[in-house]
Protein backbone atom coordinates (compact mmCIF):
# COMPACT_ATOMS: atom_id res chain seq x y z
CA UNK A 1 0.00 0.00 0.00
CA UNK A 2 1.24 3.60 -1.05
CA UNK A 3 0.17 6.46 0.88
CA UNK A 4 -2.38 7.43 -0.87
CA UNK A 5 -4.08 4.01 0.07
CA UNK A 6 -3.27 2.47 -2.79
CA UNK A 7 -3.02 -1.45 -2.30
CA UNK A 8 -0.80 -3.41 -4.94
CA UNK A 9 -2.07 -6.41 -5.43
CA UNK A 10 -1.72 -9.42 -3.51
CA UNK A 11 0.95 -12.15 -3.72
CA UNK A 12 0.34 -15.60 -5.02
CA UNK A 13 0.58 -17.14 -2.25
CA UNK A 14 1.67 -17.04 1.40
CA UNK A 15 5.03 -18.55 1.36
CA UNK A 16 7.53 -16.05 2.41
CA UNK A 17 8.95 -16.80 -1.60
CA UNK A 18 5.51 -15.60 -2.56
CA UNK A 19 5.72 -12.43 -0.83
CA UNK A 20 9.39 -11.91 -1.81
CA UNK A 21 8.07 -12.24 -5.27
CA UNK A 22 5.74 -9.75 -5.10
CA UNK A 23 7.52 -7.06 -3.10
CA UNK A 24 10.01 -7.23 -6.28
CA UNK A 25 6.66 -6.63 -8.64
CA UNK A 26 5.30 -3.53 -6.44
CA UNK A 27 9.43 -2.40 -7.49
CA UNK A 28 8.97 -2.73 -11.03
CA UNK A 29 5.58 -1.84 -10.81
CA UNK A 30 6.51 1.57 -9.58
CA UNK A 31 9.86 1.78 -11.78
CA UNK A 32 8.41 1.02 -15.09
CA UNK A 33 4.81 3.11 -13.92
CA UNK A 34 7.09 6.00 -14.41
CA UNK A 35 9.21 5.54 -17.38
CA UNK A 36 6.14 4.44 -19.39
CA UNK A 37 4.50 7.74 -18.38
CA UNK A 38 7.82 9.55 -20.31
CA UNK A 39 6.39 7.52 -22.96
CA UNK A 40 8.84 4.74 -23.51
CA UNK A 41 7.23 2.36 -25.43
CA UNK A 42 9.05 -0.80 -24.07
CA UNK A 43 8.27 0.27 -20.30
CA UNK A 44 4.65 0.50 -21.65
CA UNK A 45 4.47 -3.15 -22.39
CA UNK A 46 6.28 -4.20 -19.09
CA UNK A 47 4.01 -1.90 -17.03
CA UNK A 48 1.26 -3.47 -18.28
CA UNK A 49 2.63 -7.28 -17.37
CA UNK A 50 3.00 -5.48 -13.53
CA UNK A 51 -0.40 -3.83 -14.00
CA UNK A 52 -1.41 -7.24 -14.67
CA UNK A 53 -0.24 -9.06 -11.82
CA UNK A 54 -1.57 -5.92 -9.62
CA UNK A 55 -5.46 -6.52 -10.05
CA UNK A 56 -5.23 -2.39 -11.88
CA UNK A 57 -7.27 -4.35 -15.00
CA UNK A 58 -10.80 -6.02 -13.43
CA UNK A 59 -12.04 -7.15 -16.74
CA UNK A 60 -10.91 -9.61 -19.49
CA UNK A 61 -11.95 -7.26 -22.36
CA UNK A 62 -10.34 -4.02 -20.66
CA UNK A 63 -7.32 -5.71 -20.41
CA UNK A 64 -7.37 -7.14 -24.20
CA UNK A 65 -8.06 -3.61 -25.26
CA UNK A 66 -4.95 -1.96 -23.69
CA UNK A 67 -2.36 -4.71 -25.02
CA UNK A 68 -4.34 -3.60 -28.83
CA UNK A 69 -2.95 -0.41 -28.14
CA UNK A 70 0.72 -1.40 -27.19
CA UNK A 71 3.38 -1.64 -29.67
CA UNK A 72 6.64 -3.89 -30.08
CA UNK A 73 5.26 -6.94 -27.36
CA UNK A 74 8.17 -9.44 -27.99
CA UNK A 75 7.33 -13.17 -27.75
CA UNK A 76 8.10 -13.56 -24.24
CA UNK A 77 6.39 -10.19 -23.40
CA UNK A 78 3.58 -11.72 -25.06
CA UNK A 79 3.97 -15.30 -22.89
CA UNK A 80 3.76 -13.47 -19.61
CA UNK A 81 0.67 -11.31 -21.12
CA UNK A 82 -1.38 -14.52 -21.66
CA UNK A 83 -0.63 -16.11 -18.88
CA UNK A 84 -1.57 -13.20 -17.12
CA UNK A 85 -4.61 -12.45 -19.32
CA UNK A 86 -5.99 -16.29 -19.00
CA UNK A 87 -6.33 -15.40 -15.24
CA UNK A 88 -8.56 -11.94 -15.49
CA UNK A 89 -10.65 -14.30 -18.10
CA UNK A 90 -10.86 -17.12 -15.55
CA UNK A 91 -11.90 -14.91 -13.01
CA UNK A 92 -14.82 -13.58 -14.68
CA UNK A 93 -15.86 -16.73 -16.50
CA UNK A 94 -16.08 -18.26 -12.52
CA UNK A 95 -17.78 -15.24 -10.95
CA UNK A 96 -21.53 -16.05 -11.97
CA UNK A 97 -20.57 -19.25 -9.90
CA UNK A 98 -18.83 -18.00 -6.78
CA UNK A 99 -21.39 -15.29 -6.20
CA UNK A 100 -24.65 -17.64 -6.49
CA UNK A 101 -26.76 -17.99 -4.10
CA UNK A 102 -29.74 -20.49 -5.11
CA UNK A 103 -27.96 -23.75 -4.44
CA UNK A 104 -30.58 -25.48 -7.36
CA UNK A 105 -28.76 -23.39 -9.84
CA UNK A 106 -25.50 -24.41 -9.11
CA UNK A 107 -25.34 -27.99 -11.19
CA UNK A 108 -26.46 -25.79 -14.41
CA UNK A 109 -24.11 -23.05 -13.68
CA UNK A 110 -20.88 -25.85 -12.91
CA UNK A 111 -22.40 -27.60 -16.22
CA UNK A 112 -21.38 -24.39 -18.08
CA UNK A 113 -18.44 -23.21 -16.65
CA UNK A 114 -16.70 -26.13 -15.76
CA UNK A 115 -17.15 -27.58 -19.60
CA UNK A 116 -15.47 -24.19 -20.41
CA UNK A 117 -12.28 -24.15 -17.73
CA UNK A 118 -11.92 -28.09 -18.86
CA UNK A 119 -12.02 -26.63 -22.79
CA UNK A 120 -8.99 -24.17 -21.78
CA UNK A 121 -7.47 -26.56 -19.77
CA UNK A 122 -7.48 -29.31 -22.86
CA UNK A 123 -6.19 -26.15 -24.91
CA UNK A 124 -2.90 -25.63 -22.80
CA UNK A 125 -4.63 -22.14 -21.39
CA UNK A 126 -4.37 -22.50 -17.61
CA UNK A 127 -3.94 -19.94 -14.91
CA UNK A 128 -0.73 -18.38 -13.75
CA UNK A 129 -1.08 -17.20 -10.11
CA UNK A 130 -1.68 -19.47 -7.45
CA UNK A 131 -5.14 -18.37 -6.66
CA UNK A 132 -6.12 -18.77 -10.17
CA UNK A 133 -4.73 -22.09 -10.54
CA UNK A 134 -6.15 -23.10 -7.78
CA UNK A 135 -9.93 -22.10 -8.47
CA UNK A 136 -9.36 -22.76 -11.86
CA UNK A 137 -8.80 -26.66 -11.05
CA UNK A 138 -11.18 -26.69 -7.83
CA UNK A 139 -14.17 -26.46 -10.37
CA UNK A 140 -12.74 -28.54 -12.66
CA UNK A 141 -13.06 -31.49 -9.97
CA UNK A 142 -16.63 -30.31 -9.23
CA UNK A 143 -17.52 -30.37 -13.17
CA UNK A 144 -15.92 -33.96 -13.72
CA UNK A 145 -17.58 -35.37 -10.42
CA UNK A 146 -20.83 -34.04 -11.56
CA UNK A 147 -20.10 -35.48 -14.96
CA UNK A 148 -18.59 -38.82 -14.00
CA UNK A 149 -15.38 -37.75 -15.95
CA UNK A 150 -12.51 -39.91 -14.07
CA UNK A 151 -9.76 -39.14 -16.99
CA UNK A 152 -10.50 -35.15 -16.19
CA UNK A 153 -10.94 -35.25 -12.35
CA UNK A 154 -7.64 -37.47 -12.18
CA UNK A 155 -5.97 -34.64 -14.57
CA UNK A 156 -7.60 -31.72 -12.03
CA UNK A 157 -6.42 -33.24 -8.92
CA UNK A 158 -2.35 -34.35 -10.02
CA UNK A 159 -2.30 -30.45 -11.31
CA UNK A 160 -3.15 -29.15 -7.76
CA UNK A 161 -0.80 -31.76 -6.22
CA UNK A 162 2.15 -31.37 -8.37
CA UNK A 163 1.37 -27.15 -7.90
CA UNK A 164 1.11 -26.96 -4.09
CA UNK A 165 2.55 -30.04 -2.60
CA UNK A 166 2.20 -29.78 1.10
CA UNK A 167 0.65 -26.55 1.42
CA UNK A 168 -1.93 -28.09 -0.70
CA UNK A 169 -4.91 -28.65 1.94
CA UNK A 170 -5.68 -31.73 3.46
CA UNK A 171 -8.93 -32.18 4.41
CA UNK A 172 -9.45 -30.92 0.91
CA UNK A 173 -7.09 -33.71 -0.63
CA UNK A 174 -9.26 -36.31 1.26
CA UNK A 175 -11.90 -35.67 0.24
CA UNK A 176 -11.35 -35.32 -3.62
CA UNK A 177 -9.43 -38.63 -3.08
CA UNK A 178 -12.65 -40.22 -1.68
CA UNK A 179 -14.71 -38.76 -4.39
CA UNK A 180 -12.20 -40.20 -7.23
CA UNK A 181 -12.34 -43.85 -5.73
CA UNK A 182 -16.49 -43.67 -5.85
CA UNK A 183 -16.21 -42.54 -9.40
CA UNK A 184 -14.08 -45.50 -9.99
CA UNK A 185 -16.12 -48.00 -7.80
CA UNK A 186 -19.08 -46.74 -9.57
CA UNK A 187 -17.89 -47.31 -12.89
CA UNK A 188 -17.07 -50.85 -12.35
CA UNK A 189 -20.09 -51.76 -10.53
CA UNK A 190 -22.26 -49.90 -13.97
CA UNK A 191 -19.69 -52.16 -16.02
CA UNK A 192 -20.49 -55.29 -13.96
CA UNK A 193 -24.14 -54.74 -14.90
CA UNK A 194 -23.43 -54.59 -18.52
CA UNK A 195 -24.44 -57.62 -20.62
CA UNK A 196 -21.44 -59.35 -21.77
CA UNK A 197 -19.99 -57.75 -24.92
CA UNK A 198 -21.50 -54.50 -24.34
């Protein structure tokens, strides 16, 4: 926070890495916040990455329409836009979701966002910060419980394992663990039912 009450951002996570991390963003943020104002087209672009990573764009399209108006992104530039950019578009794809409150609308509203996350996730477009990642593949599970998709819940759960390890929580590991066995038991019991060579 400045003091003018400005807050920047939020780190990733709450390692003391994480907040090392971001300490060195609010830096840049502040460096390259004033060259770009000179007008220096390359601190432009890397503003905007820190911008970014800062919450300063709330909206997918906002954020897609300043990077139009940017000039000379280089490749890697461009890498840490996306990533960056996949997160604001996560975040409001998920929002009709997190804010409901009519429980009997939920299995429609996971039906249609979760379908979408799994489409992005199938499409190598996943999340960069933590928090993202993290709600990105939490309603991911939900959408291939509620669909019976093993191959996708098994994807959704490894990616939050191999991204948070130990930190990762454990009564929330347990329970996705106990929800993947059912799926399986379930699908052998349907395929004991089944008629021989069906």
């Amino acid at each position: 926070m400045d003091a003018a009450g400005k807050v920047f951002g939020s780190p990733d996570g709450r390692t003391v890495e994480n907040f090392r991390k971001h300490m060195t963003i609010v830096r840049e943020y502040l460096d390259f916040k004033a060259k770009a104002a000179k007008g220096d087209a390359g601190a432009k672009v890397e503003f905007f990455i820190r911008a970014l990573k800062m919450g300063d764009f709330k909206k997918f399209e906002e954020a897609k329409k300043h990077l139009a108006t940017l000039k000379g992104v280089s490749k890697e530039q461009k890498a840490a836009i996306d990533g960056q950019l996949v997160g604001l578009e996560v975040r409001d794809l998920v929002q009709p979701l997190l804010q409901n409150q009519d429980r009997s609308k939920t299995p429609e509203l996971l039906k249609s966002i979760g379908k979408k996350l799994l489409d992005m996730d199938k499409g190598g477009r996943v999340p960069a910060g933590d928090a993202d990642f993290g709600t990105f593949y939490s309603i991911i599970l939900d959408y291939a419980e509620q669909e019976k998709n093993i191959p996708a819940f098994e994807k959704g759960l490894q990616a939050l394992k191999d991204r948070f390890g130990d930190n990762l929580n454990q009564r929330f590991l347990s329970a996705k663990e106990e929800a993947l066995e059912k799926l399986k038991a379930e699908k052998e019991e349907g395929n004991k039912d089944k008629p021989e060579g069906k």
